[in-house]
N, C-alpha and C. Protein backbone atom coordinates (compact mmCIF):
# COMPACT_ATOMS: atom_id res chain seq x y z
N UNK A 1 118.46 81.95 127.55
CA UNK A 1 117.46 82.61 128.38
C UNK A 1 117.70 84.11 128.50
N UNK A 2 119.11 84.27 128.33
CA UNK A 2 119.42 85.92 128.35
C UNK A 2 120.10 86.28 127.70
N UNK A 3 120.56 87.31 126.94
CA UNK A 3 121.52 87.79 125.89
C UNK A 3 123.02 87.75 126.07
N UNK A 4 123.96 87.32 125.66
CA UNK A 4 125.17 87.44 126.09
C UNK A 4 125.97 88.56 125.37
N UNK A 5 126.44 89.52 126.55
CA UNK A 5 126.87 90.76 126.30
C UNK A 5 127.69 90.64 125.34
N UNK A 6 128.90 89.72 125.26
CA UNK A 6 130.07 89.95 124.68
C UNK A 6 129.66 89.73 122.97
N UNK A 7 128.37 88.66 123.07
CA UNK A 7 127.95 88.32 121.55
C UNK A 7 127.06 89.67 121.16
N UNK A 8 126.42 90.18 122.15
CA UNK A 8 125.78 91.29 121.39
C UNK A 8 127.15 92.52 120.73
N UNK A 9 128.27 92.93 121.35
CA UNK A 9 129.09 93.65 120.75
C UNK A 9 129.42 92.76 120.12
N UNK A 10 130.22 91.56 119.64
CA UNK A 10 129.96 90.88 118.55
C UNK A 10 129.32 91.33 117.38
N UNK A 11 127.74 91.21 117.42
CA UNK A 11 126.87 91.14 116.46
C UNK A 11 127.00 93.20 116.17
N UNK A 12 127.45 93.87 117.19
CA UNK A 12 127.13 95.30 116.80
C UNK A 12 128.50 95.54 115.84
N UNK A 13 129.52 94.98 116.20
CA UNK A 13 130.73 95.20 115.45
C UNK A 13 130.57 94.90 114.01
N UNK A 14 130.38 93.20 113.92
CA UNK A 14 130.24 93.18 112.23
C UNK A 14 129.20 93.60 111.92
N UNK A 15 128.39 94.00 112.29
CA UNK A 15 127.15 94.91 111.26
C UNK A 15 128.03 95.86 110.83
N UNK A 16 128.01 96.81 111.75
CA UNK A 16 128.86 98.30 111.68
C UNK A 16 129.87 98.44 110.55
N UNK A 17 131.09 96.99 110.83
CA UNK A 17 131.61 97.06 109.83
C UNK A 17 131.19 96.50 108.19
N UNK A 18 129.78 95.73 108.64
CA UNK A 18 129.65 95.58 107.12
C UNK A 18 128.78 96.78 106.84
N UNK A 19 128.09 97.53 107.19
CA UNK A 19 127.68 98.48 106.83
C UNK A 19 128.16 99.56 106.06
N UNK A 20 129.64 99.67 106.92
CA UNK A 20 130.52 100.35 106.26
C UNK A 20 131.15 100.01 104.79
N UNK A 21 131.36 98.84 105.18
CA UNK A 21 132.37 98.28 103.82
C UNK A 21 130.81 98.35 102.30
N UNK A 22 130.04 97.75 102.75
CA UNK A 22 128.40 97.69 101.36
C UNK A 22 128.09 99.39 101.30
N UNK A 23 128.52 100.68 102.05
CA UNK A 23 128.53 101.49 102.25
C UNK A 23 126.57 102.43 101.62
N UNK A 24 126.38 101.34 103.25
CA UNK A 24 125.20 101.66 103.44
C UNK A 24 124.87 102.79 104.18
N UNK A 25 123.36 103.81 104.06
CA UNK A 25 123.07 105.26 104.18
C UNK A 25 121.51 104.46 104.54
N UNK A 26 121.66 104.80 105.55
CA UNK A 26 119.82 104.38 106.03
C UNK A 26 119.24 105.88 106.48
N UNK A 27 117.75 106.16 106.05
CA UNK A 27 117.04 106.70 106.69
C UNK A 27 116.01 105.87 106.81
N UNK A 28 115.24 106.82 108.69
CA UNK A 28 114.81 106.51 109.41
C UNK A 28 113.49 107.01 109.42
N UNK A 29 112.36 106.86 109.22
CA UNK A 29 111.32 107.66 109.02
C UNK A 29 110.19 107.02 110.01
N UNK A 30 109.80 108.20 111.10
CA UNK A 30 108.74 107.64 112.32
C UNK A 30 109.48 107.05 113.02
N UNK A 31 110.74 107.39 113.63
CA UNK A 31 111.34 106.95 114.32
C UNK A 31 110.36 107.57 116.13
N UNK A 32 110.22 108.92 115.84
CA UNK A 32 109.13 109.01 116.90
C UNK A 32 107.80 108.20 117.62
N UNK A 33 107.50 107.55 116.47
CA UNK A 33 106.26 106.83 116.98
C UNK A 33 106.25 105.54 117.42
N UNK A 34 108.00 105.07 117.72
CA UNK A 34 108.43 103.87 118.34
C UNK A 34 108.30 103.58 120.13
N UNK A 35 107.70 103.04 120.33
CA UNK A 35 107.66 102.78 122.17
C UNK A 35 108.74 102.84 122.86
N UNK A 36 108.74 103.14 123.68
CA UNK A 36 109.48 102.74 124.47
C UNK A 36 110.09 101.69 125.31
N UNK A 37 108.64 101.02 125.39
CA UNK A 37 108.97 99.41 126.20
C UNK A 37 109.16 98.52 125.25
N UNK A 38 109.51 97.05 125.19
CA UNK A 38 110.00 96.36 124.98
C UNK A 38 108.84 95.98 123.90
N UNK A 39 108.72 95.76 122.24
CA UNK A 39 107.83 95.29 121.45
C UNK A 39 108.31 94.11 120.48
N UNK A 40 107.07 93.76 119.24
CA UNK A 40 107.27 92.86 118.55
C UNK A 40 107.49 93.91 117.19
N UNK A 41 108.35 93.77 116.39
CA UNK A 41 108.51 94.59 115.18
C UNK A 41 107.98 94.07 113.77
N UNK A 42 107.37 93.88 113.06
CA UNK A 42 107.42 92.92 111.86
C UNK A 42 107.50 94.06 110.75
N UNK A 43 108.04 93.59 109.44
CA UNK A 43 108.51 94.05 108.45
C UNK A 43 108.31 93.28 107.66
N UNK A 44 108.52 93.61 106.05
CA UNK A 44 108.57 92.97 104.89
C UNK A 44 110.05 92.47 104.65
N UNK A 45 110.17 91.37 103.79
CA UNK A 45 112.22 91.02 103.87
C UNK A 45 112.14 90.96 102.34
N UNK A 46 112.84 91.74 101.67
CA UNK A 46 113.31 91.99 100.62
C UNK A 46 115.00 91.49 100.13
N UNK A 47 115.50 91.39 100.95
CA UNK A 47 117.19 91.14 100.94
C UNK A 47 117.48 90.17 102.46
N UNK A 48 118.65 89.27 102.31
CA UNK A 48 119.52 89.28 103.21
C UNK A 48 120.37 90.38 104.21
N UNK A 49 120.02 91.84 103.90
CA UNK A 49 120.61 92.69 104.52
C UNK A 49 119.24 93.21 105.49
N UNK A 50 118.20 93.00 105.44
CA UNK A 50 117.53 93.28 106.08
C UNK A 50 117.77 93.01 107.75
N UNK A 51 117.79 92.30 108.00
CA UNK A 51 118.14 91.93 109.61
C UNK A 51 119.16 93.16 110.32
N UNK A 52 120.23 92.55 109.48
CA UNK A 52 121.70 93.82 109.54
C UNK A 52 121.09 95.23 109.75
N UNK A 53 120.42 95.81 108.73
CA UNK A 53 120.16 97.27 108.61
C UNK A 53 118.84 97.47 109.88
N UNK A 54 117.92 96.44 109.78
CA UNK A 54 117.06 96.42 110.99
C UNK A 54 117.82 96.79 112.67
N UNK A 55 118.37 96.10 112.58
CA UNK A 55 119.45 95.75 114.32
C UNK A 55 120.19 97.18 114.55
N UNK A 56 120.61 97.47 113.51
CA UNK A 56 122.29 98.13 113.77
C UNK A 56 120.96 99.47 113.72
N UNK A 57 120.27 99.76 112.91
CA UNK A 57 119.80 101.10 113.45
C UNK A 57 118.77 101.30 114.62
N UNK A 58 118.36 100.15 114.76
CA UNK A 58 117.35 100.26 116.36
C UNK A 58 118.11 99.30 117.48
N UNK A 59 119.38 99.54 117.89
CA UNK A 59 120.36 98.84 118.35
C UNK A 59 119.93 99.18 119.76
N UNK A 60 119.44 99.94 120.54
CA UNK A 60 119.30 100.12 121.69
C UNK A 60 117.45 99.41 121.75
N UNK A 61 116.77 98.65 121.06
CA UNK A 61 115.72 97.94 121.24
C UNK A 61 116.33 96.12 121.76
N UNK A 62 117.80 96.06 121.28
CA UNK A 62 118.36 94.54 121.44
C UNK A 62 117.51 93.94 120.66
N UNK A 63 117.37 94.01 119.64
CA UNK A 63 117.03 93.04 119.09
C UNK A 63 117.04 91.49 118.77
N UNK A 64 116.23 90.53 118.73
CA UNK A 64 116.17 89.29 118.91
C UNK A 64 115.54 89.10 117.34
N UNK A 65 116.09 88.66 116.86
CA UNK A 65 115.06 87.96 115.09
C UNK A 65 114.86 86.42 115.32
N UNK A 66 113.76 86.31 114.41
CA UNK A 66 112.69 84.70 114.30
C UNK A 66 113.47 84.61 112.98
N UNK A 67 114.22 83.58 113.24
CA UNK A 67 115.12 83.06 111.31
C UNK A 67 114.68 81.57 111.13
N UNK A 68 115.07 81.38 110.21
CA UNK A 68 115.17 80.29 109.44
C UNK A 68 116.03 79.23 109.74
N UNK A 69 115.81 78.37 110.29
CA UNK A 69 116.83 77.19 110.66
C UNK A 69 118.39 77.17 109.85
N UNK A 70 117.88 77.23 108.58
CA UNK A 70 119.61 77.42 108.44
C UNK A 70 120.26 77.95 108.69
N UNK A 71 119.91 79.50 108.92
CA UNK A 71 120.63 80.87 109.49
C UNK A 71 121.40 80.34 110.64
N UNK A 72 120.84 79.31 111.60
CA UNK A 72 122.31 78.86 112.69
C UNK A 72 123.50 77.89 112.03
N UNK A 73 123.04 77.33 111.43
CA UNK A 73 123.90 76.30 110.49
C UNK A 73 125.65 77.15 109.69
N UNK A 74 125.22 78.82 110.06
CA UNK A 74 125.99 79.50 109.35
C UNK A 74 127.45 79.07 110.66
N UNK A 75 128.85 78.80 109.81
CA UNK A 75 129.77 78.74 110.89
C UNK A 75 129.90 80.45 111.59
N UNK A 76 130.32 80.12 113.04
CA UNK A 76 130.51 80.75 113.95
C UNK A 76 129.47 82.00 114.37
N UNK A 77 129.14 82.14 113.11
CA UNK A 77 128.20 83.09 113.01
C UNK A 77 126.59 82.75 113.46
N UNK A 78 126.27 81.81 113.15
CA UNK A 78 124.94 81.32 113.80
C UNK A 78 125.34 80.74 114.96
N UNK A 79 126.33 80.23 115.94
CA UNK A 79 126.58 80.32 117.46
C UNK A 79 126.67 81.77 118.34
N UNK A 80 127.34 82.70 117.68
CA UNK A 80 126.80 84.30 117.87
C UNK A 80 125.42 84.56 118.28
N UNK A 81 124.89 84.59 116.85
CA UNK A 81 123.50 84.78 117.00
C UNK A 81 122.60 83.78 117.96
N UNK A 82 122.87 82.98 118.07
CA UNK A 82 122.16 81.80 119.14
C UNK A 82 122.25 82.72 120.55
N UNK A 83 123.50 82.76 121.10
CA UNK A 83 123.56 83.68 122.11
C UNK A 83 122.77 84.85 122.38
N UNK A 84 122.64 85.35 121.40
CA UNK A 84 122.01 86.77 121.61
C UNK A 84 120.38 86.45 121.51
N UNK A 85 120.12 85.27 121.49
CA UNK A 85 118.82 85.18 121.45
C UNK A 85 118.16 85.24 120.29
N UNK A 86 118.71 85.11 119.23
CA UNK A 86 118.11 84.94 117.60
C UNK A 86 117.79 83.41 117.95
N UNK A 87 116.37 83.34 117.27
CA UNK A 87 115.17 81.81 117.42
C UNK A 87 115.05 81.56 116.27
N UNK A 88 115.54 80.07 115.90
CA UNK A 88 115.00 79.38 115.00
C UNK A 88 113.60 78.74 114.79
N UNK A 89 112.81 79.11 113.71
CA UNK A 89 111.31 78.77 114.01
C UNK A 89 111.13 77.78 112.83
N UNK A 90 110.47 76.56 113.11
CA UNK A 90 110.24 75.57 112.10
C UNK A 90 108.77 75.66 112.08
N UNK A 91 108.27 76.05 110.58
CA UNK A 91 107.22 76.01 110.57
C UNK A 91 106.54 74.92 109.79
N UNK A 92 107.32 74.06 109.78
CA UNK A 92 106.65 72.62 109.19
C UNK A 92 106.30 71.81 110.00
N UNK A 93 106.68 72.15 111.79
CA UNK A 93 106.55 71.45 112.61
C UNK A 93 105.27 72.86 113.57
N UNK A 94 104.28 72.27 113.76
CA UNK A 94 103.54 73.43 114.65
C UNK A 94 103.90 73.14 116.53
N UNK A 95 104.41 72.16 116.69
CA UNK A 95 104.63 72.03 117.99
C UNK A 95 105.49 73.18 118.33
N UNK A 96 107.00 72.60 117.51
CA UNK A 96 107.98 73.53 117.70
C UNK A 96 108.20 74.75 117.70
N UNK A 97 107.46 75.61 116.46
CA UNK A 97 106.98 76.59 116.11
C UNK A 97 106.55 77.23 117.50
N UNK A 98 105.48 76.52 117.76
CA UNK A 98 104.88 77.02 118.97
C UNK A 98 105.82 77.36 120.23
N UNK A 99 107.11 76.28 120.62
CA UNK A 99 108.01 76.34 121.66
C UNK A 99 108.80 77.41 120.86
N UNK A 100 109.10 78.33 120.07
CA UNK A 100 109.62 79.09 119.71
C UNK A 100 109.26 80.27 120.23
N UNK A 101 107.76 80.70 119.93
CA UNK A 101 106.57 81.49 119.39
C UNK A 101 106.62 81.51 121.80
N UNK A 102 106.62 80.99 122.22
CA UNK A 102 106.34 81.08 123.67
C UNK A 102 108.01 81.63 124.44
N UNK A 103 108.68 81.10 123.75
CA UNK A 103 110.02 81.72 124.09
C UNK A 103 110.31 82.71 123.75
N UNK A 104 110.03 83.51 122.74
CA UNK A 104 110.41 84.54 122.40
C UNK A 104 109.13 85.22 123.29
N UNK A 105 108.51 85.11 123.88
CA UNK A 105 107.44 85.92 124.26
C UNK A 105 108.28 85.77 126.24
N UNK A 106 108.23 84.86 126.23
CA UNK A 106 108.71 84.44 127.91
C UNK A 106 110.02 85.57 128.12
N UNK A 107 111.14 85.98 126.66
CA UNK A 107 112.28 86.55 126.54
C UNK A 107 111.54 88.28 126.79
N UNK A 108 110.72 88.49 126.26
CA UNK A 108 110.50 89.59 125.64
C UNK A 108 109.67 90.00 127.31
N UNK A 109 108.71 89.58 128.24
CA UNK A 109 108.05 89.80 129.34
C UNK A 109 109.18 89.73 130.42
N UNK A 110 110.70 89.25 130.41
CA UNK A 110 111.56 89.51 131.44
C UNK A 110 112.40 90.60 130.74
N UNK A 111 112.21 91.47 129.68
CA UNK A 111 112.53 92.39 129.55
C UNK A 111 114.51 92.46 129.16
N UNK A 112 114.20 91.14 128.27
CA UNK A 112 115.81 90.63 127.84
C UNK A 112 115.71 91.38 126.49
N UNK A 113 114.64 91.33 125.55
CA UNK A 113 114.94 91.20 124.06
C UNK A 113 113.47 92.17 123.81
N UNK A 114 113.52 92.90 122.63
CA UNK A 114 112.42 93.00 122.00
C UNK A 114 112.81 92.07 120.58
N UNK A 115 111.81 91.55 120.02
CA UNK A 115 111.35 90.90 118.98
C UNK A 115 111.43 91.38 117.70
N UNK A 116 111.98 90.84 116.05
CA UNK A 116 112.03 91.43 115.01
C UNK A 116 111.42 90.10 114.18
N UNK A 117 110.40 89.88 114.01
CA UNK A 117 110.33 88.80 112.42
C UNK A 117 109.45 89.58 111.06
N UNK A 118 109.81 88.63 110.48
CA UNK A 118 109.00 88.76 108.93
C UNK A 118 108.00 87.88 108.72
N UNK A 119 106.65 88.33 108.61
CA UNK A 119 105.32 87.52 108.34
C UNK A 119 105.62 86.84 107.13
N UNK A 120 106.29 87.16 106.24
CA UNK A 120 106.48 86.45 104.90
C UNK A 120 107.65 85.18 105.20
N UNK A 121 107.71 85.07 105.87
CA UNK A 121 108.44 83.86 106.12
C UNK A 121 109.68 83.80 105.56
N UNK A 122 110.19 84.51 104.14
CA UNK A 122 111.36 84.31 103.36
C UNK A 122 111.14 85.77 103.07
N UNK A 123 112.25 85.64 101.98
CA UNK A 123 112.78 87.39 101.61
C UNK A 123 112.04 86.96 99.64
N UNK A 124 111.39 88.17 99.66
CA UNK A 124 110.25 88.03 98.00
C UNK A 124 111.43 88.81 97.07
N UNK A 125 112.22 87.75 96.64
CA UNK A 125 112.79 88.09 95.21
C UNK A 125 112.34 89.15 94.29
N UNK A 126 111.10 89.10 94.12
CA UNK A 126 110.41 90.02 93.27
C UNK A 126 110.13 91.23 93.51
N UNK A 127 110.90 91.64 95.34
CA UNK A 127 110.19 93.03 95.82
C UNK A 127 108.29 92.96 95.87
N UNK A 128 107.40 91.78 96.03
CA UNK A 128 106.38 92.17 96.23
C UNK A 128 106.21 91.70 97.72
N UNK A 129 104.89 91.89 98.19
CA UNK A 129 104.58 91.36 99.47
C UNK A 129 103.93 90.10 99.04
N UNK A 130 104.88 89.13 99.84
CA UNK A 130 104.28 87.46 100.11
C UNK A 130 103.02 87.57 101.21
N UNK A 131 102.00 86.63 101.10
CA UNK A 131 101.67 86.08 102.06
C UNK A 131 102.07 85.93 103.29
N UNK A 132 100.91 86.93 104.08
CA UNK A 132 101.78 86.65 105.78
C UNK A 132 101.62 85.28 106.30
N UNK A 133 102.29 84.58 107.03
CA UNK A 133 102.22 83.73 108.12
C UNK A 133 101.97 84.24 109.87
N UNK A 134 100.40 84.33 109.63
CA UNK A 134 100.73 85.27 110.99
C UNK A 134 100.34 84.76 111.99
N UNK A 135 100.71 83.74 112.68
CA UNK A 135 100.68 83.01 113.92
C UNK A 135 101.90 83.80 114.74
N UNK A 136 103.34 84.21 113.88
CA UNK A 136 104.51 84.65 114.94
C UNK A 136 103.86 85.86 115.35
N UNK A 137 102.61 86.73 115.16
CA UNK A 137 102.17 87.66 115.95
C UNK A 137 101.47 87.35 117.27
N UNK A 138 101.53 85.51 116.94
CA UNK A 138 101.11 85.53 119.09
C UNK A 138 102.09 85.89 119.85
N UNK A 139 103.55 86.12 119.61
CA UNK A 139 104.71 86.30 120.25
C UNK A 139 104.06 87.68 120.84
N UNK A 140 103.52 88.84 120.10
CA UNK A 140 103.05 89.81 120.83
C UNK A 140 102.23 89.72 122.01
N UNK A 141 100.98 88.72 121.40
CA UNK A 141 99.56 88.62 121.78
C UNK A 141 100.31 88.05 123.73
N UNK A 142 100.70 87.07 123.52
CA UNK A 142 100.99 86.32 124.65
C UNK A 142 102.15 86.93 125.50
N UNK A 143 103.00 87.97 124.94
CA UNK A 143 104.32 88.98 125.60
C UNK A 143 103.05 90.03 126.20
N UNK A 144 101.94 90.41 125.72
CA UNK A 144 101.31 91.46 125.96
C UNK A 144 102.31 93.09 125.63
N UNK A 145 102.36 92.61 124.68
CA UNK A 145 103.15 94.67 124.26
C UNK A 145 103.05 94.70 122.76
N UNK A 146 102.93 95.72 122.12
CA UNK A 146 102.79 96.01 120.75
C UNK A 146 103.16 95.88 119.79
N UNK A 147 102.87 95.98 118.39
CA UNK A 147 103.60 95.50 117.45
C UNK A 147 103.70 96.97 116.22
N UNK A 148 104.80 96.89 116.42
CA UNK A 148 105.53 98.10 115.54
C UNK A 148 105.34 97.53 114.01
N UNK A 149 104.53 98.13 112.74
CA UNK A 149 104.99 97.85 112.09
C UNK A 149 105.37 99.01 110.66
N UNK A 150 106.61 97.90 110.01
CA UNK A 150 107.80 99.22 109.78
C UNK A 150 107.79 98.08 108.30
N UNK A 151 108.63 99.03 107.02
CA UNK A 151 108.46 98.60 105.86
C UNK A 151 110.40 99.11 105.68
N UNK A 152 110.79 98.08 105.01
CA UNK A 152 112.28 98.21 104.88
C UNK A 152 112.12 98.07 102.79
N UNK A 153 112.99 99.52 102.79
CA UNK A 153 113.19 99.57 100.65
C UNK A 153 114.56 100.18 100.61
N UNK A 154 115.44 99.45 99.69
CA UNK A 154 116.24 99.38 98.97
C UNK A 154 117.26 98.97 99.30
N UNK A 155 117.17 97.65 100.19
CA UNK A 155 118.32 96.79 100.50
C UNK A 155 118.50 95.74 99.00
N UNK A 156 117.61 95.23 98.60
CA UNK A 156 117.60 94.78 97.32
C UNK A 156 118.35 95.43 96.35
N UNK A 157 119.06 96.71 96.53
CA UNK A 157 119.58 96.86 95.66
C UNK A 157 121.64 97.25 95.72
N UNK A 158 121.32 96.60 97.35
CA UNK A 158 122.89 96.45 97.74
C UNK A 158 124.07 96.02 97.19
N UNK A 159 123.81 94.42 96.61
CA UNK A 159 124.89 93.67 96.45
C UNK A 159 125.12 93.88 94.61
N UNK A 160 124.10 95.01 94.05
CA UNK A 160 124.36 95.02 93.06
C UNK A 160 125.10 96.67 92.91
N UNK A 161 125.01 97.35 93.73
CA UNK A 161 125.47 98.91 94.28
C UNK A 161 127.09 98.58 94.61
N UNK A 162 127.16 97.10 95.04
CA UNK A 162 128.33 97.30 95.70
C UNK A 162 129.66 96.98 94.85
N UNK A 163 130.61 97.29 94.75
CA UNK A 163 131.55 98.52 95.28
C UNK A 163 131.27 99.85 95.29
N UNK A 164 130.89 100.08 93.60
CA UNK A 164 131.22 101.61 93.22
C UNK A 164 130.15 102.37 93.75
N UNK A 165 128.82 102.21 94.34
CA UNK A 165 127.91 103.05 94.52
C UNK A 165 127.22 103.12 95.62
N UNK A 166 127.01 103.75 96.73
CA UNK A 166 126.61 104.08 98.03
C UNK A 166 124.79 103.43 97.94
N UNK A 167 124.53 102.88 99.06
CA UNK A 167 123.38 102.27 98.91
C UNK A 167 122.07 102.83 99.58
N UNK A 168 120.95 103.71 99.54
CA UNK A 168 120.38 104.66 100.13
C UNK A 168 119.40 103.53 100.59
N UNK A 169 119.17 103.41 101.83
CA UNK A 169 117.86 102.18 102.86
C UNK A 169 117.09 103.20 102.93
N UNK A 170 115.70 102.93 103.24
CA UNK A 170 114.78 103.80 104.04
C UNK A 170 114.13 102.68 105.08
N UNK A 171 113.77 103.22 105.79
CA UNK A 171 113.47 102.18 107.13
C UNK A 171 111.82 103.44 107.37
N UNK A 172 110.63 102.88 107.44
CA UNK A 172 109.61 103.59 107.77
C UNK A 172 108.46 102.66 109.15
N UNK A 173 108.74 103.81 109.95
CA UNK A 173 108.17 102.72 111.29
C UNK A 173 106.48 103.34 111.13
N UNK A 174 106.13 103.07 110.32
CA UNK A 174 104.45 103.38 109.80
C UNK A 174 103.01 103.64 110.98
N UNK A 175 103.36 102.61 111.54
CA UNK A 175 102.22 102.30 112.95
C UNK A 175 102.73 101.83 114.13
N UNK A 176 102.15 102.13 115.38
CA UNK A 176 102.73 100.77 115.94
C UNK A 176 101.07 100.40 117.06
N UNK A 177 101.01 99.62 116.80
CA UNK A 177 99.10 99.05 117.50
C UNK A 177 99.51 98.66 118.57
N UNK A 178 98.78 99.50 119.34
CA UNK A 178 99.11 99.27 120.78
C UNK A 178 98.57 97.50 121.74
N UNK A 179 99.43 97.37 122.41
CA UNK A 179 99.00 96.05 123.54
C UNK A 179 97.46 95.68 123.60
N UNK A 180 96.84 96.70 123.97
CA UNK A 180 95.43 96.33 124.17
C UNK A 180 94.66 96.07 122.79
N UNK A 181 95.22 96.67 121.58
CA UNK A 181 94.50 95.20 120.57
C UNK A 181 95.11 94.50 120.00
N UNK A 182 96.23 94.26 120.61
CA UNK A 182 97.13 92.88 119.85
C UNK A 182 96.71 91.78 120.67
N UNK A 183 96.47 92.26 121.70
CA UNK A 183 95.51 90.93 122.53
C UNK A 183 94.15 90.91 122.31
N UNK A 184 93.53 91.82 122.37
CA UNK A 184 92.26 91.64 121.82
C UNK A 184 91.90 90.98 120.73
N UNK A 185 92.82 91.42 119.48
CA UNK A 185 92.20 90.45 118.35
C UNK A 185 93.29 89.36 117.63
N UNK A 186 92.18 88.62 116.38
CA UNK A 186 92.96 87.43 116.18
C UNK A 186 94.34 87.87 115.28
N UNK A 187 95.01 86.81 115.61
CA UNK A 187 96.17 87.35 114.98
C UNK A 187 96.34 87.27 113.43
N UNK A 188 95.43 86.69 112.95
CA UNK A 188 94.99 86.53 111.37
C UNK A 188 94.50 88.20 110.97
N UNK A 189 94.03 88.97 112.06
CA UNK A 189 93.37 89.58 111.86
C UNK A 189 94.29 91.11 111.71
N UNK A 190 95.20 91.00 113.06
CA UNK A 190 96.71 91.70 113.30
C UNK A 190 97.14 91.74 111.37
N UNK A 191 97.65 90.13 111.70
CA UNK A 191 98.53 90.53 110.29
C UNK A 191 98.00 91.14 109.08
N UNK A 192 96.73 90.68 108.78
CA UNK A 192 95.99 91.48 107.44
C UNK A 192 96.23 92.79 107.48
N UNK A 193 96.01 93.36 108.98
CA UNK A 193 95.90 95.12 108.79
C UNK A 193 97.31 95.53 108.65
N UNK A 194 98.58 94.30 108.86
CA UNK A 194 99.91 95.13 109.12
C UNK A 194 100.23 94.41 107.92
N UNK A 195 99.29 93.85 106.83
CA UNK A 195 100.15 93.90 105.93
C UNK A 195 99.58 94.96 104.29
N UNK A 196 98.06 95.23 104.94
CA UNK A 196 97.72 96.60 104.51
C UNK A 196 98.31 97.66 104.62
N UNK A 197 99.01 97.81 105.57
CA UNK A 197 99.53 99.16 106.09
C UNK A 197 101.14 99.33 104.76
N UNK A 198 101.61 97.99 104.92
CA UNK A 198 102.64 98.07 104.41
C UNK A 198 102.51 98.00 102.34
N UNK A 199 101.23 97.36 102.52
CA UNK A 199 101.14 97.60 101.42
C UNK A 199 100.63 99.13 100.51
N UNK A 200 100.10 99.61 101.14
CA UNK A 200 99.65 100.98 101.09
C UNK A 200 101.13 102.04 100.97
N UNK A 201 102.24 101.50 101.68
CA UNK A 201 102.98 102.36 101.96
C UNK A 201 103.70 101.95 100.50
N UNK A 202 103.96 100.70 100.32
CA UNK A 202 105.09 100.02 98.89
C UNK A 202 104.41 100.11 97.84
N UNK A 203 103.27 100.69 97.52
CA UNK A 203 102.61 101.39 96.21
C UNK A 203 102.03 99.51 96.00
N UNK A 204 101.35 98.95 96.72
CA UNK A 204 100.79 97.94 95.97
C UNK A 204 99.95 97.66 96.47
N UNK A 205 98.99 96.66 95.52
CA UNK A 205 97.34 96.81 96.24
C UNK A 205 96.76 95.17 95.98
């Protein structure tokens, strides 16, 4: 129901240090046009480092991510993340989904967590944009606060950078659509434009 301090320094430590060790270099672009209050973030997932590089540079938002059921299954490491409020979302089940999709919104209106998922549901091997799944944008609709959306390039090219070569991220916070039309409209409708936006930005059409 609330974040546990000691797991959030936890989760800030090993980022930090894996950041260091994959000797990752993020820039931040539109970092100005981020809210202030508590939002829903969505992005494209290109890599397993995405989450990591997401968190550790917007670390004062507390971030909360929508993962993949196995992601808790990870030892010690998915009991961490449980704590801190990382939600497993089953989307083969719509009930559950839904008790997810209301919790993370119930988290986000007592002003515990802002919100991070990926409409694509998985990370696109190919670097293109998947198909959104955009029902996790009721987490906004029903939190009532906005949805930031931001395009993450060149984590995909980490684990092949790593040792000998420093890994340059760009993180671009593109838009962020304010409360009053994330409730207003459908969320089919949300995700199309936030995945225009991102597509416009990743040279694809």
């Amino acid at each position: 129901k609330k974040p546990n301090e000691f797991c959030r320094f936890m989760i800030w430590f090993t980022m930090d240090w894996l950041m260091n060790l994959f000797r990752i270099k993020v820039t931040v672009k539109g970092r100005e046009k981020l809210p202030k209050e508590p939002c829903v973030i969505v992005s494209n997932h290109r890599s397993d480092f995405d989450p990591l590089v997401t968190w550790q540079v917007l670390w004062n938002y507390d971030l909360a991510f929508i993962c993949k059921p196995p992601v808790f299954r990870i030892p010690i490491f998915g009991r961490i993340i449980r704590r801190f409020c990382f939600m497993p979302i089953n989307r083969e089940d719509p009930r559950e989904a839904m008790r997810t999709i209301n919790h993370a919104a119930s988290l986000i209106q007592n002003d515990e967590v802002s919100v991070a998922v990926y409409p694509e549901g998985t990370r696109s091997k190919e670097c293109r944009l998947l198909e959104f799944h955009s029902g996790v944008l009721k987490i906004a609709q029903k939190a009532n606060v906005p949805v930031v959306v931001a395009t993450v390039q060149g984590t995909e090219k980490i684990c092949r950078n790593f040792p000998w070569r420093r890994s340059k991220i760009e993180l671009d916070v593109l838009e962020v659509i304010p409360a009053e039309r994330v409730k207003a409209e459908r969320s089919t409708a949300l995700g199309d434009y936030a995945r225009r936006l991102m597509a416009e930005k990743l040279g694809e059409r």
